[in-house]
Protein backbone atom coordinates (compact mmCIF):
# COMPACT_ATOMS: atom_id res chain seq x y z
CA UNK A 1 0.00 0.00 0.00
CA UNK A 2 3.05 2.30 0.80
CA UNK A 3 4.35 1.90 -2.74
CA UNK A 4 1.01 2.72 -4.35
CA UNK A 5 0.36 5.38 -2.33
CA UNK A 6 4.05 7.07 -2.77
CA UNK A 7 3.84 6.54 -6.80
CA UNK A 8 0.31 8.20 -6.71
CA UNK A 9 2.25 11.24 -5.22
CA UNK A 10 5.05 10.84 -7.32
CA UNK A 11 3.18 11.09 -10.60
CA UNK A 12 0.91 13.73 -9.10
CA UNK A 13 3.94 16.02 -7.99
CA UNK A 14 5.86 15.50 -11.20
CA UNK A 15 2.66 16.32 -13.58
CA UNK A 16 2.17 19.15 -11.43
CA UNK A 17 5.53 20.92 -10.73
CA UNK A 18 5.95 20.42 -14.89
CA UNK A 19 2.52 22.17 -15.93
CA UNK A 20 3.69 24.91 -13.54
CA UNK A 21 7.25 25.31 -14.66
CA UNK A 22 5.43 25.29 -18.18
CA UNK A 23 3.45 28.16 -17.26
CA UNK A 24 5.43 30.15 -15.77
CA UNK A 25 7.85 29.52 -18.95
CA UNK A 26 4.67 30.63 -21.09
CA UNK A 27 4.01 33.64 -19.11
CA UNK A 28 0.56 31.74 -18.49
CA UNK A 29 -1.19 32.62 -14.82
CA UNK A 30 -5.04 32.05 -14.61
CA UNK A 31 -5.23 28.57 -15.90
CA UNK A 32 -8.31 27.75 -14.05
CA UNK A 33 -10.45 30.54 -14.58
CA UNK A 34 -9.36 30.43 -18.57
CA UNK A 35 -10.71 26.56 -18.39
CA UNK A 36 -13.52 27.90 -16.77
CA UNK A 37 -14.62 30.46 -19.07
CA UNK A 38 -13.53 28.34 -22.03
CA UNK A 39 -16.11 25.46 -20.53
CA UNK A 40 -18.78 28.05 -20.94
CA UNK A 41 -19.11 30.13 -17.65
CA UNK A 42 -20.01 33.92 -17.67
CA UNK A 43 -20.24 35.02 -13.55
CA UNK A 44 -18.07 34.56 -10.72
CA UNK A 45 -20.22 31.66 -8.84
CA UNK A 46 -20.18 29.95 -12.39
CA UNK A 47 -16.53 30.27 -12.27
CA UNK A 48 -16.51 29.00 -8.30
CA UNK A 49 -18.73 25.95 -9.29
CA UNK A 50 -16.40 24.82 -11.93
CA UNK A 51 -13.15 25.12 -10.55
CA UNK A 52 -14.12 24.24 -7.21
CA UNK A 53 -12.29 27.07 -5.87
CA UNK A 54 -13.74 29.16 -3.21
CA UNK A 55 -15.69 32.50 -4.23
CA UNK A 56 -12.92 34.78 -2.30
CA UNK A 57 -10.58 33.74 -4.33
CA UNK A 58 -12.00 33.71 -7.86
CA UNK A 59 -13.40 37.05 -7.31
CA UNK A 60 -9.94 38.32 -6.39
CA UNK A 61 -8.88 36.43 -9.81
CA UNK A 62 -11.13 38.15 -12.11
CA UNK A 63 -10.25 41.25 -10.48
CA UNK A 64 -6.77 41.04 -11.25
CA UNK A 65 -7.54 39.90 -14.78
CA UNK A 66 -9.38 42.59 -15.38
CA UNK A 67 -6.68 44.82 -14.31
CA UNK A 68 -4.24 42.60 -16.45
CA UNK A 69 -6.51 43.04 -19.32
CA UNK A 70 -7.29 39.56 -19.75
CA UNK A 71 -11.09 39.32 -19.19
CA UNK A 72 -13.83 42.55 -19.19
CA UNK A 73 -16.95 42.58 -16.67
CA UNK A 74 -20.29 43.62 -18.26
CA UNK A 75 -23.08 44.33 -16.13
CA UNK A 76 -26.16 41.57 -16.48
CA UNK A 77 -29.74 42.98 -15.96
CA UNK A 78 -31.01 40.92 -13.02
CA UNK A 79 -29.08 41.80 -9.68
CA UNK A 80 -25.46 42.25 -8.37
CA UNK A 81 -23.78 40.12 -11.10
CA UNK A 82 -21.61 40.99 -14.06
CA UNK A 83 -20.92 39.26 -17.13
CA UNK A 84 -17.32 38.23 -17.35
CA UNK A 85 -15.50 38.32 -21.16
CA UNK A 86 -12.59 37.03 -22.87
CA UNK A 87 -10.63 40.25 -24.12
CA UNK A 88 -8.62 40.16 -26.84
CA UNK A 89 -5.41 39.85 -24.88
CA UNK A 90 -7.07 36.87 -22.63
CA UNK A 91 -8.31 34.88 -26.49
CA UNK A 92 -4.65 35.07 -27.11
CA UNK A 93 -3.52 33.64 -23.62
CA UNK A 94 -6.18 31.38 -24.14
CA UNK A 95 -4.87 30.08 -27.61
CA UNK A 96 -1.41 29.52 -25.84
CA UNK A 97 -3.26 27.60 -23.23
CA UNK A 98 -4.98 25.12 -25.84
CA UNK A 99 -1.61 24.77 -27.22
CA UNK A 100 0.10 23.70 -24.21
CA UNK A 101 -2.44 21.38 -23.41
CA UNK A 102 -2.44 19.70 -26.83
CA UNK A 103 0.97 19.68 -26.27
CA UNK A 104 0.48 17.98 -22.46
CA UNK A 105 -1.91 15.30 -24.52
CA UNK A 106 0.61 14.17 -26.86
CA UNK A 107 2.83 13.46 -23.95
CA UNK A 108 0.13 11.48 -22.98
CA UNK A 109 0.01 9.58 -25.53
CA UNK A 110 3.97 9.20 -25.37
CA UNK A 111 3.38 7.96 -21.50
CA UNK A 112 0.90 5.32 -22.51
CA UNK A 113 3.23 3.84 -25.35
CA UNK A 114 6.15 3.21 -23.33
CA UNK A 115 4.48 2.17 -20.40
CA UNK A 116 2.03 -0.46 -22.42
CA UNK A 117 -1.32 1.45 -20.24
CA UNK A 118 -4.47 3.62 -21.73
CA UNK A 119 -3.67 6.30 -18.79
CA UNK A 120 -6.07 8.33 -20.27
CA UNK A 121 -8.85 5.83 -19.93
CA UNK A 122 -7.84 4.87 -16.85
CA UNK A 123 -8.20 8.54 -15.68
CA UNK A 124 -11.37 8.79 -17.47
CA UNK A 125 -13.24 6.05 -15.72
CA UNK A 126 -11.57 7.02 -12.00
CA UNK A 127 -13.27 10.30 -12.45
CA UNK A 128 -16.47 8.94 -13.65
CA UNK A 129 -16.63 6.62 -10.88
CA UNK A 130 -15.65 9.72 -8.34
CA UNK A 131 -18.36 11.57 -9.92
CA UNK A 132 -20.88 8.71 -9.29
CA UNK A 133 -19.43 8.66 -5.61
CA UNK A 134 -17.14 11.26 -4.66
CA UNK A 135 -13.46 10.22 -2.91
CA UNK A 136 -14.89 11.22 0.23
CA UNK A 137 -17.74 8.96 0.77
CA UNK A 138 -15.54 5.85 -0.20
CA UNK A 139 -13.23 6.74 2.52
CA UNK A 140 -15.69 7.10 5.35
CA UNK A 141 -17.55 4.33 4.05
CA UNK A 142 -14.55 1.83 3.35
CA UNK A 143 -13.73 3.14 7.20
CA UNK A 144 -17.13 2.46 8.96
CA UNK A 145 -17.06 -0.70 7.65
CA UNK A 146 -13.78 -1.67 8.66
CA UNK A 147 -15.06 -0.14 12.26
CA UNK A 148 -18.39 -2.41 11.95
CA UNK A 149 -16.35 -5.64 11.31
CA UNK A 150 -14.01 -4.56 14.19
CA UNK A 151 -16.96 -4.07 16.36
CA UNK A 152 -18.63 -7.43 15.16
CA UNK A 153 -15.79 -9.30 15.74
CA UNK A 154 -15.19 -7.72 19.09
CA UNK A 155 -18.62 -8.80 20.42
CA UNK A 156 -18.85 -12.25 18.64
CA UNK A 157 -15.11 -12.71 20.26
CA UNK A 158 -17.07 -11.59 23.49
CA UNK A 159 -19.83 -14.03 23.25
């Protein structure tokens, strides 16, 4: 369990010390607001919902993108909320962004020919499976039951 649980790191600490070496490199900073907006949403809590950041923080995003010049608010007609747009400067960042991930799935693709694996389908199912029950859950569930068969042995031990 060790070893699985130190190459999960591994992989997830290489992957992600690359993509941001990568950006920084690209002069790239708001990657998950540009996904965000590129998925389709307009308004800070649409922003918050898909990136799963909190609201604090994605508001204090967009605020510096707008003073970067990378995305332009645009007041909606029904309450507080603004509109939230892809400038000209923020398309192009956003172009560089597709790039570098096109370039990220072709290393992919690399990955799973020399190590003989469909990583990508692997990750694809894992997060359809976490979707239909989220990380979370499995853990408290996988550790109630280990509790309840503790417990049951415990008493039938008892009896």
């Amino acid at each position: 369990m060790a070893a699985a649980q130190a190459a999960i790191r591994s992989v997830s600490e290489r992957v992600e010390h690359a993509a941001e070496e990568h950006y920084r490199q690209m002069g790239l900073r708001y990657t998950p607001v540009l996904r965000a907006i590129q998925a389709g949403a307009k308004t800070v809590t649409e922003i918050t919902a898909r990136t799963h950041l909190t609201q604090g923080a994605i508001s204090q995003t967009v605020g510096h993108m707008e003073n970067d010049g990378v995305i332009s608010r645009h007041r909606v007609k029904v309450g507080r909320k603004s509109s939230i747009r892809l400038t000209p400067h923020g398309a192009e960042l956003l172009a560089r962004l597709n790039q570098h991930w096109s370039a990220t799935f072709a290393v992919i693709e690399e990955l799973e020919q020399e190590i003989g694996h469909p990583l990508r389908r692997a990750l694809q199912d894992t997060a359809k499976a976490l979707e239909r029950q989220g990380f979370s859950q499995r853990l408290t569930h996988t550790k109630l039951g280990k509790k309840q068969g503790l417990l049951g042995a415990l008493l039938s031990s008892a009896a």
